[in-house]
N, C-alpha and C. Protein backbone atom coordinates (compact mmCIF):
# COMPACT_ATOMS: atom_id res chain seq x y z
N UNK A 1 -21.48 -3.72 -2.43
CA UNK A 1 -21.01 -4.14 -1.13
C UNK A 1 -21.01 -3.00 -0.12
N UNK A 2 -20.93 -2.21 -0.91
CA UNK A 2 -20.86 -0.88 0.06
C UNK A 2 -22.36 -0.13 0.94
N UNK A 3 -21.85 0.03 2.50
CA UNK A 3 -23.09 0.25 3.16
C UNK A 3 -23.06 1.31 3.97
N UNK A 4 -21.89 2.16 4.80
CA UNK A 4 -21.21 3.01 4.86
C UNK A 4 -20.10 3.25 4.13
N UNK A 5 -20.13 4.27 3.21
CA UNK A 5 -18.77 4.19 2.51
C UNK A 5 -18.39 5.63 2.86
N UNK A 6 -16.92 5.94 3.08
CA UNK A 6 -16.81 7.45 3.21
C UNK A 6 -16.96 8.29 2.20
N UNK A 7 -16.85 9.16 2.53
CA UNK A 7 -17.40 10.05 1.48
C UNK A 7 -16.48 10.54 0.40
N UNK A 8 -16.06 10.79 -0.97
CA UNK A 8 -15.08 10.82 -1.83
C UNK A 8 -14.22 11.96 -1.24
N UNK A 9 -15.29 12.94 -0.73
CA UNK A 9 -14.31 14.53 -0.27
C UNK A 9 -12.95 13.92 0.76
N UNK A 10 -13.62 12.41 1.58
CA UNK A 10 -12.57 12.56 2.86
C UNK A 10 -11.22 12.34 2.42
N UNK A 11 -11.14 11.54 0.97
CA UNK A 11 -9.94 11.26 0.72
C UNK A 11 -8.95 11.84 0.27
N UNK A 12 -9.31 13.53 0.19
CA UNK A 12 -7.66 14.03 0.35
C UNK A 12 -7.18 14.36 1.79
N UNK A 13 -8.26 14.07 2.85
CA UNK A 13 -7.89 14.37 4.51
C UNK A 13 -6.83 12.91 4.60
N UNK A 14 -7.21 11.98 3.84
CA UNK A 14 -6.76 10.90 4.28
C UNK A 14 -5.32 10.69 3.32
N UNK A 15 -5.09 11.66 2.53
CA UNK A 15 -3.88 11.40 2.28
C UNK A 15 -2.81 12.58 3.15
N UNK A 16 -3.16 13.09 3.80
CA UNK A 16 -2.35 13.88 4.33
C UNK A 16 -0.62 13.44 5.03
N UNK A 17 0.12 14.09 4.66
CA UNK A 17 1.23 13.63 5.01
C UNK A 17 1.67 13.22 6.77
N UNK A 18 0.82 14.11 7.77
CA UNK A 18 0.95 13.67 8.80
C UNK A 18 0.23 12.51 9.01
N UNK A 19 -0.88 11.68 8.33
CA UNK A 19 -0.98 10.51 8.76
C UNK A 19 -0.14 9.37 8.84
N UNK A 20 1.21 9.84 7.46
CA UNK A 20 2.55 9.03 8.00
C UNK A 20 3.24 9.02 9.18
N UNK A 21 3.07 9.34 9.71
CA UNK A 21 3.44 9.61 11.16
C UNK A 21 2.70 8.21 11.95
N UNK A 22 1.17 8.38 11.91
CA UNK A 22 1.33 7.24 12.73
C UNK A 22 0.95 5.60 11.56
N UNK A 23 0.66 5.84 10.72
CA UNK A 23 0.22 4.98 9.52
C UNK A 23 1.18 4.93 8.44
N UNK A 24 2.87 4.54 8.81
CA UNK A 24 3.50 4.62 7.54
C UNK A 24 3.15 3.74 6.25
N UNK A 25 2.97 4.21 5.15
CA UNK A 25 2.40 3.26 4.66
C UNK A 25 3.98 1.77 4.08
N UNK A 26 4.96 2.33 4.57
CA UNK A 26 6.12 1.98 3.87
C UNK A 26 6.71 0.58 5.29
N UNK A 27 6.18 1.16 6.26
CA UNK A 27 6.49 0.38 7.26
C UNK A 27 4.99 -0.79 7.36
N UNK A 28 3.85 -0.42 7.04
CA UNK A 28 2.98 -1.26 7.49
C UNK A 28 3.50 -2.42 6.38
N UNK A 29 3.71 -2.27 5.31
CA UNK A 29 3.55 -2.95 3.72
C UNK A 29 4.80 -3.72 3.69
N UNK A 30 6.06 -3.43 4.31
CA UNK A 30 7.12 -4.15 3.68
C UNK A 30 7.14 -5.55 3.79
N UNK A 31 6.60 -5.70 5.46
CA UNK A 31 6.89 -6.77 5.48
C UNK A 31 6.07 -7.81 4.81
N UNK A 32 5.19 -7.42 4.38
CA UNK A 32 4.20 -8.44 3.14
C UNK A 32 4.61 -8.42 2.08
N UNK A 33 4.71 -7.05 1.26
CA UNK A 33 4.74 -7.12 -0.12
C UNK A 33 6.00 -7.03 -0.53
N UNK A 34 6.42 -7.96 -1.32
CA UNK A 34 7.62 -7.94 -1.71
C UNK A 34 7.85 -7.84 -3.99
N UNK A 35 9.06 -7.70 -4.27
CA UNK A 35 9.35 -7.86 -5.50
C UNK A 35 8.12 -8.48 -6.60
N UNK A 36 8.02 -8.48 -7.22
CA UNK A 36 7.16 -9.67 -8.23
C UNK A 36 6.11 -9.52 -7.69
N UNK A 37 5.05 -9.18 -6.27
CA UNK A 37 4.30 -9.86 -5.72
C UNK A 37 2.45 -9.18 -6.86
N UNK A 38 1.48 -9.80 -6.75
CA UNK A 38 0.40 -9.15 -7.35
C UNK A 38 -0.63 -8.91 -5.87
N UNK A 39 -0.70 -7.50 -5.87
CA UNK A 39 -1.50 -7.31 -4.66
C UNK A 39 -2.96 -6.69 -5.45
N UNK A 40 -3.78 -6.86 -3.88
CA UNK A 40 -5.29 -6.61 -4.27
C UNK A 40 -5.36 -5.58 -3.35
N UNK A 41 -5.98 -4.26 -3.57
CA UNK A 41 -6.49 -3.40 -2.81
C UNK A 41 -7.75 -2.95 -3.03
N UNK A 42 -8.77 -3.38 -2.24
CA UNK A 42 -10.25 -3.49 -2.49
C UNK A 42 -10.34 -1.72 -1.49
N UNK A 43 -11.33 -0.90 -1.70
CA UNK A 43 -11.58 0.42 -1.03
C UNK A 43 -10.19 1.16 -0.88
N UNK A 44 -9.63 0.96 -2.13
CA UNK A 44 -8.42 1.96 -2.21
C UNK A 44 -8.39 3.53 -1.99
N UNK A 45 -9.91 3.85 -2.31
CA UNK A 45 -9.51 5.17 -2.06
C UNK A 45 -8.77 6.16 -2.83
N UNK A 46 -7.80 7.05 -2.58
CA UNK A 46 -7.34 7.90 -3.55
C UNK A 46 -5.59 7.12 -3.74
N UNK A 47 -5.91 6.08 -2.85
CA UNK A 47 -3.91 5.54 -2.91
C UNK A 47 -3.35 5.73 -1.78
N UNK A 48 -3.79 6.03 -0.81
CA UNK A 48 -2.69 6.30 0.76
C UNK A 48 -1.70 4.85 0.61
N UNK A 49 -2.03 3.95 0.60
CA UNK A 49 -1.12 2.70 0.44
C UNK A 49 -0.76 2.37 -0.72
N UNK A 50 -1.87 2.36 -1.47
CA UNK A 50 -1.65 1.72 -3.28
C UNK A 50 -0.02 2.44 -3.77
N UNK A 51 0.19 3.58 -3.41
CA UNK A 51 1.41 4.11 -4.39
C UNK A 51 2.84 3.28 -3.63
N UNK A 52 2.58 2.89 -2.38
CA UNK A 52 3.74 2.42 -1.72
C UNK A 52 3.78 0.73 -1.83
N UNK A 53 2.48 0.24 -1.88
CA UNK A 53 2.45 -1.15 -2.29
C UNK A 53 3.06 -1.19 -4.06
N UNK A 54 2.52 -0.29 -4.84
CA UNK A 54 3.00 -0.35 -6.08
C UNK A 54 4.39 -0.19 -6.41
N UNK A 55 5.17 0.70 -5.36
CA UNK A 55 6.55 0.78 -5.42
C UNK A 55 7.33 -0.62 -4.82
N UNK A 56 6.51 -1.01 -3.47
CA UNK A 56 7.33 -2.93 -3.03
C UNK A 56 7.60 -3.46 -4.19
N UNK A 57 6.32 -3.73 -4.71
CA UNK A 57 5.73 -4.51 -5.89
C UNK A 57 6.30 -4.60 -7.05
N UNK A 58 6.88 -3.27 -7.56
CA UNK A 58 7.88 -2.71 -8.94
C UNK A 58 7.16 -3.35 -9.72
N UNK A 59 7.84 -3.13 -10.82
CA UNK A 59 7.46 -3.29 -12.18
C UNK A 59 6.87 -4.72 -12.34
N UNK A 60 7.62 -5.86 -11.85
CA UNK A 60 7.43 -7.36 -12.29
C UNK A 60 5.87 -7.73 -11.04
N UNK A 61 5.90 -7.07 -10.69
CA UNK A 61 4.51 -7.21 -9.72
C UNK A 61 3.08 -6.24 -10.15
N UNK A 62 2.12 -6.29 -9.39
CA UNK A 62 1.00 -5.24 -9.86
C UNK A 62 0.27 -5.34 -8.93
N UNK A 63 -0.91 -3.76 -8.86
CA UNK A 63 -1.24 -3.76 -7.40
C UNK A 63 -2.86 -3.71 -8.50
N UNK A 64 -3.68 -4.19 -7.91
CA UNK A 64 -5.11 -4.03 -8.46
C UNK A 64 -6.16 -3.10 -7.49
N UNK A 65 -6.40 -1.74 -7.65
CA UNK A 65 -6.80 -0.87 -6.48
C UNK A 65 -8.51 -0.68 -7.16
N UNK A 66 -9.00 -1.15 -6.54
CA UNK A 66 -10.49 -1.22 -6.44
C UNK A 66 -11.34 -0.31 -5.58
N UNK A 67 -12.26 0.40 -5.96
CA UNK A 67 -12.79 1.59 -5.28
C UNK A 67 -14.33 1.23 -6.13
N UNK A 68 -15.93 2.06 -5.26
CA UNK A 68 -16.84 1.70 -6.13
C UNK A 68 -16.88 3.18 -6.26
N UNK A 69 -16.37 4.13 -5.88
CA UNK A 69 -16.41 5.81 -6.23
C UNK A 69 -15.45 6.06 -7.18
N UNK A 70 -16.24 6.43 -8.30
CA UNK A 70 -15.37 6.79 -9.58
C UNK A 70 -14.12 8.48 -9.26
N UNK A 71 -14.59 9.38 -8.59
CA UNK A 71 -14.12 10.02 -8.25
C UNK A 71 -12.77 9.88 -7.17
N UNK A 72 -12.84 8.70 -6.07
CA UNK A 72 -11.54 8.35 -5.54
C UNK A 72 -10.37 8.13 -6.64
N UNK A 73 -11.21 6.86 -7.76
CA UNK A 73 -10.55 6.29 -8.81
C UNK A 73 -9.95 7.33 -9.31
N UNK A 74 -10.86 8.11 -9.89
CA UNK A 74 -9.84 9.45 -11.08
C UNK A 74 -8.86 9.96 -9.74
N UNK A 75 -8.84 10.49 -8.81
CA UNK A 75 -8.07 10.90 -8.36
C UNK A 75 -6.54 10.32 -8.01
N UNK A 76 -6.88 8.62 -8.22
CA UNK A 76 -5.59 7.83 -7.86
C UNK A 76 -5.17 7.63 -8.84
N UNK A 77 -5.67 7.59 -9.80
CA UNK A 77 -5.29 7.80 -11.19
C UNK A 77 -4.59 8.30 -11.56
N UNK A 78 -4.63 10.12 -11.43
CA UNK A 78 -3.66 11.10 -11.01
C UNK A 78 -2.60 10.75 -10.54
N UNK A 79 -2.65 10.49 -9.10
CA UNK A 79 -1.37 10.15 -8.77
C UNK A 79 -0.70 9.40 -9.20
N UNK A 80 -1.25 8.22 -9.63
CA UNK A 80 -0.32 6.76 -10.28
C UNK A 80 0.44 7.87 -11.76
N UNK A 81 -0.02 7.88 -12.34
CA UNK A 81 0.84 9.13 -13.39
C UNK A 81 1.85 9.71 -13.23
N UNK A 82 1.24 10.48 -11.89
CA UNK A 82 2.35 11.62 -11.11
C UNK A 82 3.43 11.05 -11.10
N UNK A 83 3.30 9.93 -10.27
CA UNK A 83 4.33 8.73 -9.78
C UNK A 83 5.05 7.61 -10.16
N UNK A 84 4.63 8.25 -12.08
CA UNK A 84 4.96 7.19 -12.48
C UNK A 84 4.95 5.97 -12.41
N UNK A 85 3.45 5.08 -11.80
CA UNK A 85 3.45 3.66 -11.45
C UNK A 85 2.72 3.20 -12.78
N UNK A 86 1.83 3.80 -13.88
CA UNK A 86 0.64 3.45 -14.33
C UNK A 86 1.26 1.83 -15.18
N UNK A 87 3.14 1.16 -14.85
CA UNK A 87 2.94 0.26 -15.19
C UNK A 87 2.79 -0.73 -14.39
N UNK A 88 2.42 -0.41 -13.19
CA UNK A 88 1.75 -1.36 -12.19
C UNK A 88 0.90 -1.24 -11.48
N UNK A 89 0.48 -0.34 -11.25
CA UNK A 89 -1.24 0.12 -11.11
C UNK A 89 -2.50 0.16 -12.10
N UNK A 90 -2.95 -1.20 -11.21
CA UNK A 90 -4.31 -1.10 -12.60
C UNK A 90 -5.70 -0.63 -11.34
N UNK A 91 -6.77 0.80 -11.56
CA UNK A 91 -7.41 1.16 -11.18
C UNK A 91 -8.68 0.59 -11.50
N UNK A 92 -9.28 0.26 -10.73
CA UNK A 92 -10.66 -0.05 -11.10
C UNK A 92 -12.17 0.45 -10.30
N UNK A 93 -13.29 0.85 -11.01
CA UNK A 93 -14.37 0.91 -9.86
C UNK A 93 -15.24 -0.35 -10.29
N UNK A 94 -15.35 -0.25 -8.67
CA UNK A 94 -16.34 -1.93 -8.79
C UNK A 94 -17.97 -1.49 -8.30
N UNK A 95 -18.80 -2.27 -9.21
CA UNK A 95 -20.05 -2.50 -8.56
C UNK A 95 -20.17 -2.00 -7.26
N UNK A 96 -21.46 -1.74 -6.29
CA UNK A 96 -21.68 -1.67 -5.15
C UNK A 96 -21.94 -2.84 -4.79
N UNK A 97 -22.36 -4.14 -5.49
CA UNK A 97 -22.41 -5.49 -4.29
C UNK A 97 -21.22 -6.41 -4.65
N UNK A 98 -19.65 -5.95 -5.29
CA UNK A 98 -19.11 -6.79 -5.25
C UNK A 98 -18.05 -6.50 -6.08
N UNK A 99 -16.72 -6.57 -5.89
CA UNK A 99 -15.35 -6.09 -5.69
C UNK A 99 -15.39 -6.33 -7.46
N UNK A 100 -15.78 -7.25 -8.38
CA UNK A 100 -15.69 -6.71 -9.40
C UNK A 100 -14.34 -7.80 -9.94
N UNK A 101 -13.71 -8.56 -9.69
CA UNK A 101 -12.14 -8.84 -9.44
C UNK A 101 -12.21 -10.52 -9.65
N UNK A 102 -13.40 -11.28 -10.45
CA UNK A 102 -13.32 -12.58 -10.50
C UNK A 102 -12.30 -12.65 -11.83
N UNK A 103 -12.33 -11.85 -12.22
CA UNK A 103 -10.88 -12.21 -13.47
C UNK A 103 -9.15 -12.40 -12.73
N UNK A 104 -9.54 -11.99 -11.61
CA UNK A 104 -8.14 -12.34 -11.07
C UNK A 104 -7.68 -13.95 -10.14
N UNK A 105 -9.17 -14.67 -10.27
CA UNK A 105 -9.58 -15.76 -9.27
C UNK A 105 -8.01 -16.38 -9.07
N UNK A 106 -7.30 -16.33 -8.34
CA UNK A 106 -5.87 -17.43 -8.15
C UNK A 106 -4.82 -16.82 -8.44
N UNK A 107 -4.58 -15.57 -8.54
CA UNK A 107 -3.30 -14.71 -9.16
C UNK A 107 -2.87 -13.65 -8.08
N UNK A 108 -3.34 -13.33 -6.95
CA UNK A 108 -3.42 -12.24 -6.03
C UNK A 108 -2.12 -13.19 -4.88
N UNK A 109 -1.04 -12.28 -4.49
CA UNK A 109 0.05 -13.35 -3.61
C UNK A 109 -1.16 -12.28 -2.25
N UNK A 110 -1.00 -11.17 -2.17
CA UNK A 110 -1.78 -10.74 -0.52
C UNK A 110 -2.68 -9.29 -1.49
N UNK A 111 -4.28 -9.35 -0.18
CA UNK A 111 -5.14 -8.49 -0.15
C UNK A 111 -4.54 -7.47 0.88
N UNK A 112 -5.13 -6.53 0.66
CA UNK A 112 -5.26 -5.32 1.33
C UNK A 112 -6.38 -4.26 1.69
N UNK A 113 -6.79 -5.05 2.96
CA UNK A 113 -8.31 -4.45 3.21
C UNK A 113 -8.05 -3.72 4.76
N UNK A 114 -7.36 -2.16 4.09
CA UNK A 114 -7.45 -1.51 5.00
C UNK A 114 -8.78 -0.14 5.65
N UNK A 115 -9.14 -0.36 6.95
CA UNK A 115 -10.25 0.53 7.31
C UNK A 115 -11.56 0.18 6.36
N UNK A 116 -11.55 -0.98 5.60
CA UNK A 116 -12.66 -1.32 5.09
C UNK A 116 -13.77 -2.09 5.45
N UNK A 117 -13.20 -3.37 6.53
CA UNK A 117 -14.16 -4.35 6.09
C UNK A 117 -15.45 -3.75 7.07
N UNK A 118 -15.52 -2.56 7.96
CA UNK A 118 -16.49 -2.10 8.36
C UNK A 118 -17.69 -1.46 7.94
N UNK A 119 -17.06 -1.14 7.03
CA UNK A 119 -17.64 -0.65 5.98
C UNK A 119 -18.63 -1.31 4.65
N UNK A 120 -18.39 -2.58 4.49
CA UNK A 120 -18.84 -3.54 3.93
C UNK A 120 -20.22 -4.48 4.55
N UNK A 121 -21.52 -4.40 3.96
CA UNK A 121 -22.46 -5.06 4.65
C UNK A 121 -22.66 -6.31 4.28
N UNK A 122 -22.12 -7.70 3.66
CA UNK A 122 -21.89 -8.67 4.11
C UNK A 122 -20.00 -9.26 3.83
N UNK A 123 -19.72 -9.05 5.21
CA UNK A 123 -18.32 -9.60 5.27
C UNK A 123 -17.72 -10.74 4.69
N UNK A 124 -18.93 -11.90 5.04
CA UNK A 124 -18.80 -12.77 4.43
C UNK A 124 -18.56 -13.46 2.63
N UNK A 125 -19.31 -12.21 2.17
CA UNK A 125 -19.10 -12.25 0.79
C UNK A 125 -17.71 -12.07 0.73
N UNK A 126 -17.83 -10.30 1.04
CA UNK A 126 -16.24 -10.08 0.43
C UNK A 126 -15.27 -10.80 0.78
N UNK A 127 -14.88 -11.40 2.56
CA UNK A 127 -14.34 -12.41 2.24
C UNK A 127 -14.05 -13.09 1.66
N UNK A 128 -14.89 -13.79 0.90
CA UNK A 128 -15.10 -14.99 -0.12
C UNK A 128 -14.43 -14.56 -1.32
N UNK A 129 -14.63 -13.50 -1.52
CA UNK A 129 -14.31 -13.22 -2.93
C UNK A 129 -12.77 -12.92 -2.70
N UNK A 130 -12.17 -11.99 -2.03
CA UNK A 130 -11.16 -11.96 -1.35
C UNK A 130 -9.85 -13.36 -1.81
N UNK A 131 -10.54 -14.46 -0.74
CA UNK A 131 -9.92 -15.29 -1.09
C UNK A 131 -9.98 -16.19 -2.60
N UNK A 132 -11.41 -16.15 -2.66
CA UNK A 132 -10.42 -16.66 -4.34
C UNK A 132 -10.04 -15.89 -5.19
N UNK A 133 -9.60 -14.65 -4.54
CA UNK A 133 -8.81 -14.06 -5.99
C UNK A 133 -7.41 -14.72 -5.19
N UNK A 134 -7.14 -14.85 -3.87
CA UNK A 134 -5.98 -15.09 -3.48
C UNK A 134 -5.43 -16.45 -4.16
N UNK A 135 -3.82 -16.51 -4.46
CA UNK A 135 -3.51 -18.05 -4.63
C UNK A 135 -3.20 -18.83 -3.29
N UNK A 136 -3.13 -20.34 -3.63
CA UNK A 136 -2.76 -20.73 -2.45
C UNK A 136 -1.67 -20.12 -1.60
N UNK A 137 -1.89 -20.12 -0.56
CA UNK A 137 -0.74 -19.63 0.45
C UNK A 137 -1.02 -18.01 0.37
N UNK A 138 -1.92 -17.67 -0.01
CA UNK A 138 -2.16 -16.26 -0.30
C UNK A 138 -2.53 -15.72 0.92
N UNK A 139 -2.33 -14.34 1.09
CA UNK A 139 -2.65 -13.52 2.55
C UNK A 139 -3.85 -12.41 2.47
N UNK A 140 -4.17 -11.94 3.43
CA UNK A 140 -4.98 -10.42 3.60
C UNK A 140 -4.67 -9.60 4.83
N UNK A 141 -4.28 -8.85 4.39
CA UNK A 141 -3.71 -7.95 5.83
C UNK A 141 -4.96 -7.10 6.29
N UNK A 142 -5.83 -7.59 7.59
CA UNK A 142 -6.95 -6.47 7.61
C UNK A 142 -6.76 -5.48 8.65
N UNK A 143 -6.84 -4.32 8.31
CA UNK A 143 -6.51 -3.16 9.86
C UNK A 143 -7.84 -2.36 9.68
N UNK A 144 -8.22 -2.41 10.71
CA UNK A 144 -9.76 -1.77 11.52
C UNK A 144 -9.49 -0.87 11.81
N UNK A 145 -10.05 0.25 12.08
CA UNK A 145 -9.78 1.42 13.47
C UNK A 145 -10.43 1.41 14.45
N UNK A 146 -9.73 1.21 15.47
CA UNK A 146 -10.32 1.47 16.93
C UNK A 146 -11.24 2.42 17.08
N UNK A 147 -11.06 3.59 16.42
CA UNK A 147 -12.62 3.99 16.86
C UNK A 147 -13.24 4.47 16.19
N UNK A 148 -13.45 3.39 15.53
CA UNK A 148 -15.01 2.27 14.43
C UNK A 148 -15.75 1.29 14.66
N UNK A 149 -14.21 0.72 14.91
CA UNK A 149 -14.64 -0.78 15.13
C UNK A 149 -14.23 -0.99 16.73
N UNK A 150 -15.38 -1.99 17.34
CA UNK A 150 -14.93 -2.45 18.92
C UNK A 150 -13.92 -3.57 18.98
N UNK A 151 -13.69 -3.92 19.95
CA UNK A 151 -12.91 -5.23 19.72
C UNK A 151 -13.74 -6.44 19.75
N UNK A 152 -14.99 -6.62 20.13
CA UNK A 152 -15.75 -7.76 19.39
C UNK A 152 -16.27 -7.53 18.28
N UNK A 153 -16.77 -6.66 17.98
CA UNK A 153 -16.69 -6.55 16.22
C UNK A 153 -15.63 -6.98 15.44
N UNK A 154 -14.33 -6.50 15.95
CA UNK A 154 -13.34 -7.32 14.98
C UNK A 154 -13.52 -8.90 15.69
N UNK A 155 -13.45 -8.81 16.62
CA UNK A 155 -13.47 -10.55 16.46
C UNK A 155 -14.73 -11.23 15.83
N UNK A 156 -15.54 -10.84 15.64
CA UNK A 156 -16.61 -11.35 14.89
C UNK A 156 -16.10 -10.98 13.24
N UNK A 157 -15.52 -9.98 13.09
CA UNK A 157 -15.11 -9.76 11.67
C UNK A 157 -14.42 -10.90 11.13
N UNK A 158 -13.16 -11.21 12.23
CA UNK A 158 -12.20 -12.90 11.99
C UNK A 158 -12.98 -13.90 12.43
N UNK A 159 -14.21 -14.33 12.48
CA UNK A 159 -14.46 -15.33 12.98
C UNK A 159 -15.35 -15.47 11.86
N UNK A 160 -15.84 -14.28 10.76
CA UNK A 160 -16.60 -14.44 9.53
C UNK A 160 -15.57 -14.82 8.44
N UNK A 161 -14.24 -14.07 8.56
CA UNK A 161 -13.34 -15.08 7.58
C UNK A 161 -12.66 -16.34 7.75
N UNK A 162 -12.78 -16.82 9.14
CA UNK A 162 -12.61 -17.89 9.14
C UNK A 162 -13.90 -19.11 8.54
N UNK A 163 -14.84 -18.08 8.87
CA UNK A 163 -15.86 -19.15 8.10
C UNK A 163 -15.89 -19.50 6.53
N UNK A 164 -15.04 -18.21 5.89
CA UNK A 164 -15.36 -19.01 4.38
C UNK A 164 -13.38 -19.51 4.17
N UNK A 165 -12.71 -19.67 5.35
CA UNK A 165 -11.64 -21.02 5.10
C UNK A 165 -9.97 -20.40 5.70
N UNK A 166 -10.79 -18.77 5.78
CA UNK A 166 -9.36 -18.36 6.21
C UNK A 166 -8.78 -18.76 7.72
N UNK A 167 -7.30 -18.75 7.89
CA UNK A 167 -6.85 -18.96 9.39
C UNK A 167 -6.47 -17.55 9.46
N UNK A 168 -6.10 -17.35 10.79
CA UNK A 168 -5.73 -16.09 10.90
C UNK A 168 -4.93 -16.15 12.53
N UNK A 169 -4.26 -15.24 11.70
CA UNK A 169 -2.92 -14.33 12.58
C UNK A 169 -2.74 -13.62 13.31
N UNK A 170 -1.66 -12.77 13.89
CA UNK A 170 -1.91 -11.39 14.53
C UNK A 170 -1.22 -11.06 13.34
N UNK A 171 -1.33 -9.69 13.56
CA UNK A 171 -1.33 -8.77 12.46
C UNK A 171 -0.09 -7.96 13.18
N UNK A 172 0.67 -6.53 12.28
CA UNK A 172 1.35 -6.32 12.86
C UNK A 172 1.20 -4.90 13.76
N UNK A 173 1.96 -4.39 14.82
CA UNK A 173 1.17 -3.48 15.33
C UNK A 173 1.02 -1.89 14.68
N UNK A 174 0.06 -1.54 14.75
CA UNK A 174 -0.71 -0.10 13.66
C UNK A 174 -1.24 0.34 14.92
N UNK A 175 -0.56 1.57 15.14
CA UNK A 175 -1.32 2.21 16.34
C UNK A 175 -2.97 3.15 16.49
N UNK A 176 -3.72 2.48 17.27
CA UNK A 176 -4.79 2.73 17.39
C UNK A 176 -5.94 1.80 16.02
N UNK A 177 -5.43 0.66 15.90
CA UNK A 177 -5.94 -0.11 14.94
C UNK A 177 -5.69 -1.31 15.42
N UNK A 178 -6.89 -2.72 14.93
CA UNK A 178 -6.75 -3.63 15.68
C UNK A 178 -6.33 -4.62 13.87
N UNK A 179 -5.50 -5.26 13.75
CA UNK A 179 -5.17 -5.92 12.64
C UNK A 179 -4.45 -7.32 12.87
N UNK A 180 -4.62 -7.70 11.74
CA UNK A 180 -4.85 -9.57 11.45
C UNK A 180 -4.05 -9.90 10.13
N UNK A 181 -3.88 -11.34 9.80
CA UNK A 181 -3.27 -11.36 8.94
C UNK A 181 -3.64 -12.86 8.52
N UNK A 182 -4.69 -12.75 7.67
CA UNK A 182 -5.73 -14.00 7.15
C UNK A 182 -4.91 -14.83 6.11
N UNK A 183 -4.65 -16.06 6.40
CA UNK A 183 -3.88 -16.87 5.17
C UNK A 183 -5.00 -17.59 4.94
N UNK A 184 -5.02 -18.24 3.28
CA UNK A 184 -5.53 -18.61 2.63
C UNK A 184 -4.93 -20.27 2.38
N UNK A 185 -5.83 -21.66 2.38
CA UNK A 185 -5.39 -22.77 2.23
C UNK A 185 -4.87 -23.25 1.07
């Protein structure tokens, strides 16, 4: 799936602690992920979110962090250890044409496709796949960056998940990011 993908080096820039500042990952996540919940994180990366979704989530929940760079993977790996999550963090690398994640088809309560779906050369797939890992009533929180993505690009981005069934939301506000919040029928 991957057609620009960043590069494995960027992801210790991207865990840097001042990006909490404007990207908490504790404030973007609460209001979705809650207790019990099973989240999907497709282009996880090294964990900037995964360790804080895995903590909402606790023990009775699980976060599924999907990356197709084995090297992000080992590195979140690491941390999940560090952090003691490895009993709710399950790491995975997926294929390059496809998230890898049909064993989860109907078990996912919300996705988490952050700074990704630009990155992805047919939206529409991952979409698709997206939602049927979601269960009914299931969500995807998507946040873009403004300067990546234009603002008709994202609207063409939501107007490709609405085509394979999603409705969609506003999202909540992430500064200098344009985000949505795709429910599933």
């Amino acid at each position: 799936m991957a057609e620009r993908v960043c590069p494995w080096w960027m992801g210790y820039f991207l865990l840097t602690p001042i990006r909490k500042l404007f990207e908490n990952p504790r404030k973007i996540l609460s209001p979705f992920v809650k207790k019990g919940m099973n989240v999907l994180e497709p282009g996880c990366g090294m964990g900037f979110f995964t360790l804080e979704a895995a903590r909402l989530a606790g023990p009775g929940g699980g976060v599924y962090a999907v990356d197709l760079q084995q090297k992000m993977i080992s590195a979140l790996e690491r941390r999940v250890r560090r952090a003691k999550l490895t009993d709710v963090v399950a790491a995975r690398v997926c294929p390059a044409d496809t998230l890898g994640v049909s064993d989860l088809d109907g078990s996912i309560d919300i996705a988490l496709a952050f700074c990704l779906v630009h990155e992805v050369p047919d939206a529409g797939r991952f979409f698709g796949e997206v939602r049927r890992a979601l269960r009914p009533g299931g969500r995807c929180l998507v946040i873009e960056p403004v300067d990546h993505v234009s603002e008709e690009d994202f609207e063409a981005t939501l107007e490709t998940a609405r085509g394979v069934g999603f409705s969609v939301a506003a999202g909540p506000y992430v500064r200098r990011n344009h985000t949505a919040v795709l429910e599933s029928g």
